[in-house]
Protein backbone atom coordinates (compact mmCIF):
# COMPACT_ATOMS: atom_id res chain seq x y z
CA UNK A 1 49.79 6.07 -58.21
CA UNK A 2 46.71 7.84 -58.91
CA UNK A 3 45.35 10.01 -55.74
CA UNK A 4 42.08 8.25 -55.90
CA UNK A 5 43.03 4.72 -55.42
CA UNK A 6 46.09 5.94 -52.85
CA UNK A 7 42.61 7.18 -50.88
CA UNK A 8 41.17 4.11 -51.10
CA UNK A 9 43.91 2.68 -50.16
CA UNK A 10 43.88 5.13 -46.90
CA UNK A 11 40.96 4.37 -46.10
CA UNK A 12 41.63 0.55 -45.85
CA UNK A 13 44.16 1.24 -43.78
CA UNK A 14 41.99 3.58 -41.48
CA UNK A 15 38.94 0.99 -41.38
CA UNK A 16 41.44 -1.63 -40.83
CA UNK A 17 39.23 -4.64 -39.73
CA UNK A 18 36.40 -3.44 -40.24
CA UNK A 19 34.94 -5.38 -43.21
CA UNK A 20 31.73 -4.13 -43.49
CA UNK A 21 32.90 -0.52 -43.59
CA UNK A 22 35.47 -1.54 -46.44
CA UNK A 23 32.99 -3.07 -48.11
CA UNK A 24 30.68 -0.42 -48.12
CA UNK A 25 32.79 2.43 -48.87
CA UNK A 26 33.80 0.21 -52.27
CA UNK A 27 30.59 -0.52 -52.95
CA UNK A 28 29.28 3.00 -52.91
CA UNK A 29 32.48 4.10 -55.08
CA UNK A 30 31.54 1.43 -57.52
CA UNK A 31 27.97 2.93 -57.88
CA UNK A 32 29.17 6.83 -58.08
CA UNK A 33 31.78 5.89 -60.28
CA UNK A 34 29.24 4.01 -62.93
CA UNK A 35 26.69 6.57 -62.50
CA UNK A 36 29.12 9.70 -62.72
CA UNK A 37 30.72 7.76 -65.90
CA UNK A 38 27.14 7.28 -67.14
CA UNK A 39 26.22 10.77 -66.69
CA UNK A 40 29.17 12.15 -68.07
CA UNK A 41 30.64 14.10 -65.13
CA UNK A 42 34.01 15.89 -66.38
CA UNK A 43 37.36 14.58 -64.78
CA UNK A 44 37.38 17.02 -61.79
CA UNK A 45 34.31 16.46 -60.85
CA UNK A 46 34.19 12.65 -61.30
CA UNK A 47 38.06 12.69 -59.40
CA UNK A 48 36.04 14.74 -56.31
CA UNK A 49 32.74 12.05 -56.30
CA UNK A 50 35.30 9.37 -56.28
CA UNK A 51 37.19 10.93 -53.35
CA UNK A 52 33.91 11.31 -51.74
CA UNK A 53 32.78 8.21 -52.29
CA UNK A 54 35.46 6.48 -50.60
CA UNK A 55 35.47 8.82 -47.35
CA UNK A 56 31.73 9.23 -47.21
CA UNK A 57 32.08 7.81 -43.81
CA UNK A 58 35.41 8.58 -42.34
CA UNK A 59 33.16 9.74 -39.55
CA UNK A 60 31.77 6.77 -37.99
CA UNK A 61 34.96 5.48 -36.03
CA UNK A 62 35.33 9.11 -34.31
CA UNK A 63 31.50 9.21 -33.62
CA UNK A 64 31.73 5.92 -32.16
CA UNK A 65 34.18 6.95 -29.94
CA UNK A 66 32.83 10.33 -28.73
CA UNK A 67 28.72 9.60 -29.18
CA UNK A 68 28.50 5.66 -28.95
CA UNK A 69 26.94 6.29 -32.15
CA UNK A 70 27.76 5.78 -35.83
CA UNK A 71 24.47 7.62 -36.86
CA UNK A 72 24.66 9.71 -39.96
CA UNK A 73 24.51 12.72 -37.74
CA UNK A 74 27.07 12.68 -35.75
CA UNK A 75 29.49 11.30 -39.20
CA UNK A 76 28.88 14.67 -40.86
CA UNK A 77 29.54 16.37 -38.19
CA UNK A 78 32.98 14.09 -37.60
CA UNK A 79 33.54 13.04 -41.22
CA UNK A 80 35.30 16.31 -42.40
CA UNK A 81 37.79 16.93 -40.47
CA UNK A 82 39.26 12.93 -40.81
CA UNK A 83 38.60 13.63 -44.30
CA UNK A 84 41.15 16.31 -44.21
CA UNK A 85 43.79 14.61 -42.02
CA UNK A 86 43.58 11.65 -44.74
CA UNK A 87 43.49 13.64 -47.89
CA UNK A 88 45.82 16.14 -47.09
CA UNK A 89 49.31 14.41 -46.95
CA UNK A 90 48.28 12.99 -50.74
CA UNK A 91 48.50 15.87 -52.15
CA UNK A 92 45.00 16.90 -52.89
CA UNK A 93 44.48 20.47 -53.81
CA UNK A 94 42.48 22.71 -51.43
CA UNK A 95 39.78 23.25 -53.34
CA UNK A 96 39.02 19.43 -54.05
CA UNK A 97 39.09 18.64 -50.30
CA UNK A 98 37.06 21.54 -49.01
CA UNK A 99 34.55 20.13 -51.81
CA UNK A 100 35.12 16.33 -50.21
CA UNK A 101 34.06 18.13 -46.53
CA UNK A 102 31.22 19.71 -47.73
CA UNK A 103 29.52 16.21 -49.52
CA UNK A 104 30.86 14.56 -46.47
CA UNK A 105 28.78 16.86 -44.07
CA UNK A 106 25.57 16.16 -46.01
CA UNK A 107 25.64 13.17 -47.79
CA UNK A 108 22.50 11.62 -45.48
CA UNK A 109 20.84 14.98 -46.71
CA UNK A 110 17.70 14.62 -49.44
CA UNK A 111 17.47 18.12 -49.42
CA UNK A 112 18.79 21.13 -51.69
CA UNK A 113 21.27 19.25 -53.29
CA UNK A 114 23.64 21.48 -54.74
CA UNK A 115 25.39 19.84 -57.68
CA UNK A 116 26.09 16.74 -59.60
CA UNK A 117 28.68 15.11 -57.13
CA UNK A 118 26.54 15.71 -54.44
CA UNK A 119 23.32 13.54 -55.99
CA UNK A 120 25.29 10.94 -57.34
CA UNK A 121 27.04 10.47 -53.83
CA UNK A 122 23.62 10.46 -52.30
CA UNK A 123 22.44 7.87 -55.05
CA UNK A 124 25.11 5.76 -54.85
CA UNK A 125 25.16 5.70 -50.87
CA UNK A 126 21.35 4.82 -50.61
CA UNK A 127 21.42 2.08 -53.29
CA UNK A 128 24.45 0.79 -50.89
CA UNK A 129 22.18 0.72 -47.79
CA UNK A 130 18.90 -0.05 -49.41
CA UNK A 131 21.13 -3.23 -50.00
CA UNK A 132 23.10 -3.68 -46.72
CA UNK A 133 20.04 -2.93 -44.65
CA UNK A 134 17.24 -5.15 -46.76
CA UNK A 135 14.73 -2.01 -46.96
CA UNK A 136 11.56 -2.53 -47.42
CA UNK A 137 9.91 -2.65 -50.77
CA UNK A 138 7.36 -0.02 -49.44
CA UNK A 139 10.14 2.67 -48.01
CA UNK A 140 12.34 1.99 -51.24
CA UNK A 141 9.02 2.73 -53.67
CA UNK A 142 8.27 5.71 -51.20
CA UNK A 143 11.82 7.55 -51.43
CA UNK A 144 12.47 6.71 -54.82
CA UNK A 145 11.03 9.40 -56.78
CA UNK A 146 12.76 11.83 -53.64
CA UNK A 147 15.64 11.04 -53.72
CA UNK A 148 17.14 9.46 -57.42
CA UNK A 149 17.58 12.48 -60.49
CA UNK A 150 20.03 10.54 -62.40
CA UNK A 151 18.95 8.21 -64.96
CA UNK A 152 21.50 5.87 -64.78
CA UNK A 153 20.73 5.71 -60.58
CA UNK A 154 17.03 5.07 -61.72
CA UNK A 155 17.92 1.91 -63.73
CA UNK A 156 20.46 0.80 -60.99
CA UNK A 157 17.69 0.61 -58.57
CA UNK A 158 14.93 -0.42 -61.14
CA UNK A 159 16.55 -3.59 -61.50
CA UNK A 160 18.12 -4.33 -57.91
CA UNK A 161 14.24 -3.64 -56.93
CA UNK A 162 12.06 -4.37 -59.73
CA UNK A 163 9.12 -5.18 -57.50
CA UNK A 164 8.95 -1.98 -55.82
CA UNK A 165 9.75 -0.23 -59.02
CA UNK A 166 8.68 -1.43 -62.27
CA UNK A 167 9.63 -0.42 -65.44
């Protein structure tokens, strides 16, 4: 079985019960997958968004625990380390999981993005909770333009918002 899906797999298992949290880790993988596809990421670095997308937040259960919080603080600051403990034992190079840690640790970050993987995870996890969380027309309109590079994450949210952002 291909390591990506055994990680989403994983993380079922490690979310266990939690719907939501399934759901939104799937969700977000759908969106970087489509949007890496569409933006023609090459196989490793599609293989380490996909990853990414489906640990994102491997954090919040241990931040829950320790903070009472599932902010996106404290899961960056949790998130790695899980990350590890999951990916390791499927046989995921080094390289690929210190890569998985790093988007991990600053995927609620708008700021110097550093690479492909790491705006299309951001993309794909804000179109997620712009969703989940019914933001605002005026927030989604004012972080727009910060925030989404990729074409193909401009036309996602173009037409899941068209009000705040017309064509």
């Amino acid at each position: 079985m291909n390591k990506v899906y055994q990680t989403a797999l994983e993380m079922c298992r490690y979310m266990a019960g939690d719907k939501m949290r399934i759901n939104h880790f799937m969700k977000v993988h759908a969106y970087a997958k489509i949007i890496g596809e569409a933006e023609e990421l090459d196989a490793r670095t599609l293989e380490i968004l996909e990853t990414a997308a489906y640990t994102h937040d491997i954090g919040i259960k241990l931040s829950e625990q320790k903070y009472n919080s599932a902010s996106g603080y404290y899961q960056q600051i949790e998130g790695p380390a899980e990350a590890e403990k999951l990916l390791t034992p499927l046989g995921f190079d080094n390289e690929l999981i210190e890569r998985v840690k790093y988007l991990i640790s600053r995927h609620h970050k708008y700021a110097n993005i550093d690479g492909a993987d790491c705006q299309i995870l951001i993309e794909a996890d804000f179109i997620v909770n712009a969703c989940e969380e019914d933001m605002p027309q005026d927030t989604i309109k004012s972080i727009y333009d910060k925030i989404f590079k990729t074409e193909a994450g401009k036309k996602i949210m173009r037409s899941l918002f068209p009000a705040a952002l017309p064509e």
